[in-house]
C-alpha atoms as a PDB file:
ATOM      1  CA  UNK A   1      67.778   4.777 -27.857  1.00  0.00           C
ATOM      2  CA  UNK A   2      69.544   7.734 -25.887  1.00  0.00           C
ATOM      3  CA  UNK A   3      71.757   8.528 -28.657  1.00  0.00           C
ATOM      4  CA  UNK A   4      69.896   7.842 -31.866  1.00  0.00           C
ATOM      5  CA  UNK A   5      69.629  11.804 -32.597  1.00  0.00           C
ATOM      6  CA  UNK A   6      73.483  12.102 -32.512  1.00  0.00           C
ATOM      7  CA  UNK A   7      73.447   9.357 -35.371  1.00  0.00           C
ATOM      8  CA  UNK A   8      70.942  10.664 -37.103  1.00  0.00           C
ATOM      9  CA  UNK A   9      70.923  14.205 -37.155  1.00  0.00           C
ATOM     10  CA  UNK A  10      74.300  15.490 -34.908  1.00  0.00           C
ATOM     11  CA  UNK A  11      76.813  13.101 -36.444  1.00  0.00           C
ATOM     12  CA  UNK A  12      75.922  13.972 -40.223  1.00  0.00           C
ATOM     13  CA  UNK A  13      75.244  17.664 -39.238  1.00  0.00           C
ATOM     14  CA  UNK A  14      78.854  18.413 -38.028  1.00  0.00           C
ATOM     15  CA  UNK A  15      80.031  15.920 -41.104  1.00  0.00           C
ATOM     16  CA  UNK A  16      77.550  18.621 -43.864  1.00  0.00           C
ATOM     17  CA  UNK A  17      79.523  21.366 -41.990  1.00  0.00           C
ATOM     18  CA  UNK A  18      83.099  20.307 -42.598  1.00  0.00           C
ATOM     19  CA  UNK A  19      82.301  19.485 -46.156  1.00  0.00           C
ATOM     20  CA  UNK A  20      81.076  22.895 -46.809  1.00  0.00           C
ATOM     21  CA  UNK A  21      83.649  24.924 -44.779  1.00  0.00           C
ATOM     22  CA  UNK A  22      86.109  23.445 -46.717  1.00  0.00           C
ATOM     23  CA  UNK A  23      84.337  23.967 -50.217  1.00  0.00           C
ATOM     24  CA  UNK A  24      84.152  27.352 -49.019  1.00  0.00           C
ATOM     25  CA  UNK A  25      87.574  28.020 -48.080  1.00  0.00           C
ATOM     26  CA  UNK A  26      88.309  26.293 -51.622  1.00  0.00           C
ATOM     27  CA  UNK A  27      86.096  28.540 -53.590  1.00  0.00           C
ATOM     28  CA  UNK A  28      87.345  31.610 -51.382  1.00  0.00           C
ATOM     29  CA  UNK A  29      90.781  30.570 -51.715  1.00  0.00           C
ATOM     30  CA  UNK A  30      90.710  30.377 -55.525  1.00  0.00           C
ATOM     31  CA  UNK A  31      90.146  33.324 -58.371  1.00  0.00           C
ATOM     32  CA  UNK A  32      87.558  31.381 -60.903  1.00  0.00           C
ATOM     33  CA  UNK A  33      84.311  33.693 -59.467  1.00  0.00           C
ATOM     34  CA  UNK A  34      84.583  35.310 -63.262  1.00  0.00           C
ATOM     35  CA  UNK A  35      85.842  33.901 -66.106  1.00  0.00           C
ATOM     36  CA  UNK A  36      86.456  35.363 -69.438  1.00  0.00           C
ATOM     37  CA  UNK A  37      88.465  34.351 -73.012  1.00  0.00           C
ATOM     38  CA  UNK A  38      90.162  37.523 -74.565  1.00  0.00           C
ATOM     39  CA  UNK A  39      90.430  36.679 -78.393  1.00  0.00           C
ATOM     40  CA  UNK A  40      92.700  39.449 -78.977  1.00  0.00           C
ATOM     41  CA  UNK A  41      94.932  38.407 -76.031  1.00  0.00           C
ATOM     42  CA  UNK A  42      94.626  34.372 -76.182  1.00  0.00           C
ATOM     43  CA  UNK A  43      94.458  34.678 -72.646  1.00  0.00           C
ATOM     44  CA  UNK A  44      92.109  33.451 -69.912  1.00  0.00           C
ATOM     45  CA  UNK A  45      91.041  35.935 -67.647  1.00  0.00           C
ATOM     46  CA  UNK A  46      89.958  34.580 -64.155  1.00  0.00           C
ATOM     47  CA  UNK A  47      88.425  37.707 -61.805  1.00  0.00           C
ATOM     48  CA  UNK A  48      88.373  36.403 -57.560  1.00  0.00           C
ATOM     49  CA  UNK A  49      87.182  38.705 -54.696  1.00  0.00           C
ATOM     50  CA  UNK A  50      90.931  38.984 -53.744  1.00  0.00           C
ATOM     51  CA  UNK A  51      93.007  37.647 -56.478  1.00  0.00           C
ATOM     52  CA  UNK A  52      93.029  38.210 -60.850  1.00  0.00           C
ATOM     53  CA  UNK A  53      95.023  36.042 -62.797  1.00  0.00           C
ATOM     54  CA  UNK A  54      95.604  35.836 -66.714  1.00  0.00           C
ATOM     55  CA  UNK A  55      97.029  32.861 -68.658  1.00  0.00           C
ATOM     56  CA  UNK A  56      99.837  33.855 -71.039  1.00  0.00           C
ATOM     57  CA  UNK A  57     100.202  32.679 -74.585  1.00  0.00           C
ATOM     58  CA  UNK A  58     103.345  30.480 -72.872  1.00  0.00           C
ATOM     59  CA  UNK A  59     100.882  28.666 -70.527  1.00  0.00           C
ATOM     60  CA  UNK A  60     102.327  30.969 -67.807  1.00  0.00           C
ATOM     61  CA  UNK A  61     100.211  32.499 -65.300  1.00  0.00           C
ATOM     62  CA  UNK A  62     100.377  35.827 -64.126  1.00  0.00           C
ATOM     63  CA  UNK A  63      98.559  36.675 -60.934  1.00  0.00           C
ATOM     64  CA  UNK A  64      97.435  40.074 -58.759  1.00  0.00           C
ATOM     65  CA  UNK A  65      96.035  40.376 -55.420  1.00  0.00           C
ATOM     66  CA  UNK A  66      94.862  42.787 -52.851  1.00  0.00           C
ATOM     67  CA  UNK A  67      93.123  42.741 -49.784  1.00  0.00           C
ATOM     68  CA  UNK A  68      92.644  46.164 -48.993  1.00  0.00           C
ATOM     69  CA  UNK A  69      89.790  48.553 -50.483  1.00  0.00           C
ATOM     70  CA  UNK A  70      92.042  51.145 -51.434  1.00  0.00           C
ATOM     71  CA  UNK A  71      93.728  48.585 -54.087  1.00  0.00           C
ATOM     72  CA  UNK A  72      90.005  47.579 -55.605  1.00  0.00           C
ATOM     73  CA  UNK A  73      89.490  50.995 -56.920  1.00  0.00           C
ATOM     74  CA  UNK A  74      91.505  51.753 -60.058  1.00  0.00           C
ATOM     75  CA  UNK A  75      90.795  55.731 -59.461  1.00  0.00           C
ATOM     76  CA  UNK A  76      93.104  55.579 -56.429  1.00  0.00           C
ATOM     77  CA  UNK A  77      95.764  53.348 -58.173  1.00  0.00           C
ATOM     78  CA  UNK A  78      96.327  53.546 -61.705  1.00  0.00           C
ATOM     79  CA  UNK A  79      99.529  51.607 -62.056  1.00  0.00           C
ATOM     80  CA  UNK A  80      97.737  48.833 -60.348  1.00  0.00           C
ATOM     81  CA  UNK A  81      95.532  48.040 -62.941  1.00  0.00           C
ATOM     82  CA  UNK A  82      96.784  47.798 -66.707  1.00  0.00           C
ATOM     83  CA  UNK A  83      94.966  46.159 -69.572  1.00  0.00           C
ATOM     84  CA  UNK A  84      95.614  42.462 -68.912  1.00  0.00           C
ATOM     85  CA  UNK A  85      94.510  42.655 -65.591  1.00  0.00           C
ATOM     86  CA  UNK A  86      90.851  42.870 -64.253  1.00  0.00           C
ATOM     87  CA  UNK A  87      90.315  46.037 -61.821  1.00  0.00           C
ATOM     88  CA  UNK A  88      89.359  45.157 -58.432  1.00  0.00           C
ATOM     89  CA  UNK A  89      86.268  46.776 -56.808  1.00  0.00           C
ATOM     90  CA  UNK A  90      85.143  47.546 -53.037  1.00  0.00           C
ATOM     91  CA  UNK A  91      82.042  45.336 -53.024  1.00  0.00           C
ATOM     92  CA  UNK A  92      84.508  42.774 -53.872  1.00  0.00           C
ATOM     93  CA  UNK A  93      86.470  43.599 -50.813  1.00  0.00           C
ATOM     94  CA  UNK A  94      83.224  43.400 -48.686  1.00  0.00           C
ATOM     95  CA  UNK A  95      82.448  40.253 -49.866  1.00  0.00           C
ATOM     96  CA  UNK A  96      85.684  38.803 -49.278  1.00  0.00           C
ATOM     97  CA  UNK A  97      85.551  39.963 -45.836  1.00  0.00           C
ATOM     98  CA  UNK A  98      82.003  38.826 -45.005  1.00  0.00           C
ATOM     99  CA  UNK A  99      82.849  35.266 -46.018  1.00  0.00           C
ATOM    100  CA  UNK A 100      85.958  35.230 -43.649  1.00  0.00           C
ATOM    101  CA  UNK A 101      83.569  36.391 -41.244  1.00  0.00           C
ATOM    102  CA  UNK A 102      81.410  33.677 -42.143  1.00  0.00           C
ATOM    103  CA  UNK A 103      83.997  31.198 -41.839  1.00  0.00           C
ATOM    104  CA  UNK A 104      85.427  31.701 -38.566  1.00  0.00           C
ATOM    105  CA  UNK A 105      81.945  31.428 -36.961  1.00  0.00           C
ATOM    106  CA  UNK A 106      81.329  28.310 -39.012  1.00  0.00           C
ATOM    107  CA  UNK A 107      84.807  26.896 -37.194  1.00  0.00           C
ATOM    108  CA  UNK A 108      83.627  28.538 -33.377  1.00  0.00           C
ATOM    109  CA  UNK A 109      80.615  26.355 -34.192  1.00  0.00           C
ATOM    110  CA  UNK A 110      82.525  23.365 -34.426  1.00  0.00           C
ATOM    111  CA  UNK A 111      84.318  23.763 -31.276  1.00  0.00           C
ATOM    112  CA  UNK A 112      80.881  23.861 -29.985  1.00  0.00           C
ATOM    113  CA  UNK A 113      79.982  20.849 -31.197  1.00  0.00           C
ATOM    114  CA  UNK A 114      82.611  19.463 -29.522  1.00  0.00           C
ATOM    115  CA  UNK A 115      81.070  21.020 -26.280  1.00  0.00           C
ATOM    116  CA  UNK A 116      78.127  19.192 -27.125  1.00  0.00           C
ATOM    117  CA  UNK A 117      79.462  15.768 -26.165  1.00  0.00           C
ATOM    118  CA  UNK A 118      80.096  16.289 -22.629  1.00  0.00           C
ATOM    119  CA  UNK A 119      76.354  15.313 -21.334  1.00  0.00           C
ATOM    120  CA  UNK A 120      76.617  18.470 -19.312  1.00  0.00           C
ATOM    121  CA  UNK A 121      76.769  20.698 -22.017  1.00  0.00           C
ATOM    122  CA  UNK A 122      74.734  18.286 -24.106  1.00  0.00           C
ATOM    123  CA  UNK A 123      71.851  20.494 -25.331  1.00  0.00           C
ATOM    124  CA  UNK A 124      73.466  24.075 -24.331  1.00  0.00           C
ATOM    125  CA  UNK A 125      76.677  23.062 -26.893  1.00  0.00           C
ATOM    126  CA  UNK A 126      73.731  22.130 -29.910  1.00  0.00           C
ATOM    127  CA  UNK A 127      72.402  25.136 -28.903  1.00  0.00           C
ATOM    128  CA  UNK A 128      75.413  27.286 -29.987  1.00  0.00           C
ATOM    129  CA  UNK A 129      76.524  24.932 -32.694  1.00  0.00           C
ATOM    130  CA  UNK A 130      72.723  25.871 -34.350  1.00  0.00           C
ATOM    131  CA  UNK A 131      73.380  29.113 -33.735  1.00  0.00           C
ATOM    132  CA  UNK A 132      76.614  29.758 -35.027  1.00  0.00           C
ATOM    133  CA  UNK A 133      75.662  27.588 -38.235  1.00  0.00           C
ATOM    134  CA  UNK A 134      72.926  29.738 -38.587  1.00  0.00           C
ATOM    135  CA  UNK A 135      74.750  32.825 -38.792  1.00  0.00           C
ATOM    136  CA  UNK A 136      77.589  31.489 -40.881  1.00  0.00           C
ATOM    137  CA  UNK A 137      74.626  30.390 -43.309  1.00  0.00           C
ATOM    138  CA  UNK A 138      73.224  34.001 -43.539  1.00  0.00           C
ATOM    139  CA  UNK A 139      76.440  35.725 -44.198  1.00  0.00           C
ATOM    140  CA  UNK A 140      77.060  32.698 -47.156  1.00  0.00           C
ATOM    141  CA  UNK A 141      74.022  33.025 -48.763  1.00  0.00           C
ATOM    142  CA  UNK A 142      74.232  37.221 -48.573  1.00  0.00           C
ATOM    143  CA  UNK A 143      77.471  36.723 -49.964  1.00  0.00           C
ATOM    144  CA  UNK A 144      76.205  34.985 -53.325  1.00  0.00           C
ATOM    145  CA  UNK A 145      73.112  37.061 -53.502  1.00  0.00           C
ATOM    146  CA  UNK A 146      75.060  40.206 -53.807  1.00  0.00           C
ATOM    147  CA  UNK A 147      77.996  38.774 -55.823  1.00  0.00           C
ATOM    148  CA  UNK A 148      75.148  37.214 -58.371  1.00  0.00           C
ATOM    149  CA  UNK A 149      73.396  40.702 -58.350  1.00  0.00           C
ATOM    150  CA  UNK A 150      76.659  42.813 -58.953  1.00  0.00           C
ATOM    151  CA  UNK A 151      78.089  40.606 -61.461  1.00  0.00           C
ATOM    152  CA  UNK A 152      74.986  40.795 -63.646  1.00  0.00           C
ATOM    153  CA  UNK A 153      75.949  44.537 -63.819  1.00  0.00           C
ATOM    154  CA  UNK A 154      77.205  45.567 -66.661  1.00  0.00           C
ATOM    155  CA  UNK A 155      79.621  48.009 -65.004  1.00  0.00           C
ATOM    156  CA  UNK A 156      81.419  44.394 -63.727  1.00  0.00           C
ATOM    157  CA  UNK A 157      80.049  41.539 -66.186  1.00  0.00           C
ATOM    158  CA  UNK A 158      81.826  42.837 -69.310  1.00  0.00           C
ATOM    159  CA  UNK A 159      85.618  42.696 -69.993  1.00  0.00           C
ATOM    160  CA  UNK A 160      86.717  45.196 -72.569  1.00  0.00           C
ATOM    161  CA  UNK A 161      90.142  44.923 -74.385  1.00  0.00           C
ATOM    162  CA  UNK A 162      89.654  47.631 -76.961  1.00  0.00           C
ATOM    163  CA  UNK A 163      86.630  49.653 -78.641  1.00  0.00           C
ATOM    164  CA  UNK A 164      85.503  46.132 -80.478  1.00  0.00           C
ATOM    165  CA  UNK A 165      87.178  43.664 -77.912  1.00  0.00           C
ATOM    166  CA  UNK A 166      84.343  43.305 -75.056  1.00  0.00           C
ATOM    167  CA  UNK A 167      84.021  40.222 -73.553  1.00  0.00           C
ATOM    168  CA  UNK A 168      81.367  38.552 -71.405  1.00  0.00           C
ATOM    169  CA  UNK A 169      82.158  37.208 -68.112  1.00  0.00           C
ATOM    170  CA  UNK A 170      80.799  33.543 -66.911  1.00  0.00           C
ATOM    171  CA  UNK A 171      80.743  32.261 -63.297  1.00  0.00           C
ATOM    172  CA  UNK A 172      83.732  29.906 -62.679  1.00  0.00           C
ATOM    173  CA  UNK A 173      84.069  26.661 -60.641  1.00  0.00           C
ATOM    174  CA  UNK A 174      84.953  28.838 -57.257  1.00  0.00           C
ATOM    175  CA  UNK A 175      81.649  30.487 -57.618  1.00  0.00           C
ATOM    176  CA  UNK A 176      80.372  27.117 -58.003  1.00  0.00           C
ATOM    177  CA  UNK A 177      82.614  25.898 -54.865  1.00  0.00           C
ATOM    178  CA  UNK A 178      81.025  28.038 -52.865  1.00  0.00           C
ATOM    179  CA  UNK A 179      77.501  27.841 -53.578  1.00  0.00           C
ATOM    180  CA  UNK A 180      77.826  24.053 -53.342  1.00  0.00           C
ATOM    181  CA  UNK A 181      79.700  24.627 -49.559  1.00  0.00           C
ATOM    182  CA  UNK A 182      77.122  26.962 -48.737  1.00  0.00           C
ATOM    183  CA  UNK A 183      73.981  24.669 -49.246  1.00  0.00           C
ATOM    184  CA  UNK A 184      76.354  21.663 -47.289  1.00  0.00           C
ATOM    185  CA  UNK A 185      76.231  24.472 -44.557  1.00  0.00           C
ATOM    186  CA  UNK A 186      72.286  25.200 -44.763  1.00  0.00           C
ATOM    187  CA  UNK A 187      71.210  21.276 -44.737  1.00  0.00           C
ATOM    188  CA  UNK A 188      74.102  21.069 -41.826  1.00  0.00           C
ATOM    189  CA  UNK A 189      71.974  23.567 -40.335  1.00  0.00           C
ATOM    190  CA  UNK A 190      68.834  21.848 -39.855  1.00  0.00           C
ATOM    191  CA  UNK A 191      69.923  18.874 -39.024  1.00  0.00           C
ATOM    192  CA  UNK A 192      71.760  20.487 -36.012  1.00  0.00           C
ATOM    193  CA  UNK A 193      68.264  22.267 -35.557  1.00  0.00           C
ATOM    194  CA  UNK A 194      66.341  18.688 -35.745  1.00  0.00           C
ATOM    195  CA  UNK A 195      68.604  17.271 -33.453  1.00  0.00           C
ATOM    196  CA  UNK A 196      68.712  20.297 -30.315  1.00  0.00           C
ATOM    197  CA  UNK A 197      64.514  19.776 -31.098  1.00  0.00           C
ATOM    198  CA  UNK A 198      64.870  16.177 -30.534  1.00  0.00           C
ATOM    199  CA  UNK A 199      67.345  16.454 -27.359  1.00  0.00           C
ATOM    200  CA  UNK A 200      65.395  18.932 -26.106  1.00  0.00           C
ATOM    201  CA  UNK A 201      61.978  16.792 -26.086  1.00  0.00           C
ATOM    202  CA  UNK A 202      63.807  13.463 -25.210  1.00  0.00           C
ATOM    203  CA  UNK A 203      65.830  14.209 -22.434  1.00  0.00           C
ATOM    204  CA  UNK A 204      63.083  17.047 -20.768  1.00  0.00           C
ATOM    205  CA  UNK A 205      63.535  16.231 -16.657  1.00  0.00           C
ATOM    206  CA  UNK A 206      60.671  13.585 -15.519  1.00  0.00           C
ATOM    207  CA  UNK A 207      58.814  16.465 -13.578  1.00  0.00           C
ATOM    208  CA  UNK A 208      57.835  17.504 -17.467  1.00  0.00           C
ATOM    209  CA  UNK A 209      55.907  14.064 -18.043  1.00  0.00           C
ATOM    210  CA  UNK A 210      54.534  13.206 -14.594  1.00  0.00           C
ATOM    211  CA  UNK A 211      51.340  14.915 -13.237  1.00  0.00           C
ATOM    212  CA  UNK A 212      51.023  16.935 -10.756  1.00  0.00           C
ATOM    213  CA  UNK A 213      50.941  15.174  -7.050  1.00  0.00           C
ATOM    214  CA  UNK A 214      47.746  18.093  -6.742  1.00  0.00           C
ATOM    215  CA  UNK A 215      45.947  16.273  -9.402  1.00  0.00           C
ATOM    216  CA  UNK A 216      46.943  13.222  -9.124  1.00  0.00           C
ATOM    217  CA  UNK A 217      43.661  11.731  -7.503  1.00  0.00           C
ATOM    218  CA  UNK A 218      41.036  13.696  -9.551  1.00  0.00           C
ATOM    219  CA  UNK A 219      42.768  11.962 -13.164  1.00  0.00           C
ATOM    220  CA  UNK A 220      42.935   8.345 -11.626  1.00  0.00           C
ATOM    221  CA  UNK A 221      40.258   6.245 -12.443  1.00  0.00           C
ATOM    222  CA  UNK A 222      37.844   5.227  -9.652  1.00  0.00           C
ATOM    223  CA  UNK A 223      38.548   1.733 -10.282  1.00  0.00           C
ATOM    224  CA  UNK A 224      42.101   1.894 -10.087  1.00  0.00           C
ATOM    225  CA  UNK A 225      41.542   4.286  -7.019  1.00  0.00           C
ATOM    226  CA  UNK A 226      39.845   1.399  -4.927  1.00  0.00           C
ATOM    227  CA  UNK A 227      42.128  -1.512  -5.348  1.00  0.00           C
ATOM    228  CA  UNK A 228      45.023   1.419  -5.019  1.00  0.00           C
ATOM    229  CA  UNK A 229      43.759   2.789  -1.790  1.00  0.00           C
ATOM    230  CA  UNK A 230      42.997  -0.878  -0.282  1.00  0.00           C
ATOM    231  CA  UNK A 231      44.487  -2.234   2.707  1.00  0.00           C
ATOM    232  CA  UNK A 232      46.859  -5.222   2.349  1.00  0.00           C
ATOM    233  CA  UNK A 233      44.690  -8.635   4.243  1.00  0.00           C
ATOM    234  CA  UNK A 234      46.696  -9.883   7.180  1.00  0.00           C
ATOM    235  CA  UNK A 235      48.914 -12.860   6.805  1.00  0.00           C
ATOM    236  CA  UNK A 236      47.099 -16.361   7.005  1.00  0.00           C
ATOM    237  CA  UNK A 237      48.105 -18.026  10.580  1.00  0.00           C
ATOM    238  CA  UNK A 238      49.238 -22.020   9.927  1.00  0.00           C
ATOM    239  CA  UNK A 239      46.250 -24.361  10.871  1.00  0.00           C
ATOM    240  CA  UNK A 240      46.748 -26.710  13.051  1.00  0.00           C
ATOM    241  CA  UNK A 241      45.339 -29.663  11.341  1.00  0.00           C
ATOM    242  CA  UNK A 242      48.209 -29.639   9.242  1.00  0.00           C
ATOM    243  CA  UNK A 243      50.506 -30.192  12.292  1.00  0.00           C
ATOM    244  CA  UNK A 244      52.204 -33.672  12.549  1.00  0.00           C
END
């Protein structure tokens, strides 16, 4: 069946890679990537890559964003950052960026995939749709390396209030988003891998399989040679005994 690799691996592949762009943009979108309970506060203390927010006593919810470096360092800003809300950093800035990054290839790669369903741009269209997976699943999956690394830190995994008010910060459900998005985007991956493989050896021009006219002779077998190479006997003539 000519199209039993889009079923199996293109179809679900392109499905994988919606799923996960949008868990992406979801985790991105949202500031749950550190989460924290300040006692002395009662408030909940949710840390993004671009956005802070606190939860008042009220229920209220007060929230800061920036998405320039020059706002994630508190040396360069002091009024920016007080003591309800979380100071912003540059590697969170970075990160934020990468993942756009990451996300706009993911979406070129879809267009691509659309490419791919003209038979003329058949295999070329996987082609670029594995490729542009591929680097959307590299910039993902540097993205939660470094954010798991620097929020281990304890420069940027504690929350102080006061001398005895130091709180611990836990990943949140957008960190948890996006990790989930990201391996939707990695098994996406291979199976638009599998299926450019199996295009690739299923639809190879027939000069790939046949032999070579050159050699054609030497692999036949001598048996199949003789009756090949034999001449055609000439057509009975109509006796005419048989004549009335």
């Amino acid at each position: 069946m000519r199209d039993f690799g889009r079923f199996a691996f293109h179809f679900p592949s392109v499905a994988l890679a919606v799923f996960g762009i949008v868990l992406n943009f979801a985790g991105l979108a949202t500031p749950s990537w550190q989460v924290t309970y300040a006692r002395e506060l009662q408030q909940w203390i949710q840390n993004g890559l671009w956005m802070s927010c606190h939860t008042r006593p009220s229920g209220m919810h007060t929230c800061t964003y920036s998405f320039t470096e020059r706002n994630y360092n508190p040396h360069f800003n002091a009024d920016f950052v007080d003591i309800q809300t979380p100071p912003f950093h540059p590697w969170q800035n970075r990160l934020f960026w990468l993942i756009v990054a990451g996300q706009l290839v993911a979406v070129c790669g879809l267009f691509s995939f659309c490419l791919s369903m003209n038979p003329q741009m058949r295999f070329k269209g996987a082609v670029v749709y594995s490729m542009a997976l591929a680097a959307a699943a590299v910039a993902f999956v540097v993205a939660i390396a470094v954010f798991g690394v620097f929020s281990s830190m304890v420069e940027y995994r504690f929350y102080q209030v006061s001398v005895s008010g130091i709180y611990d910060k836990q990943h949140g459900y957008s960190f948890y988003l996006f990790v989930v998005g990201t391996v939707a985007v990695v098994l996406a991956l291979a199976l638009s891998v599998a299926f450019a493989f199996y295009d690739w050896r299923t639809n190879r021009p027939e000069s790939d399989y046949l032999p070579n006219r050159a050699t054609e002779f030497v692999r036949m077998d001598p048996m199949e040679r003789e009756f090949a190479m034999r001449e055609l006997p000439e057509i009975p003539q109509k006796s005419s005994a048989y004549r009335w």
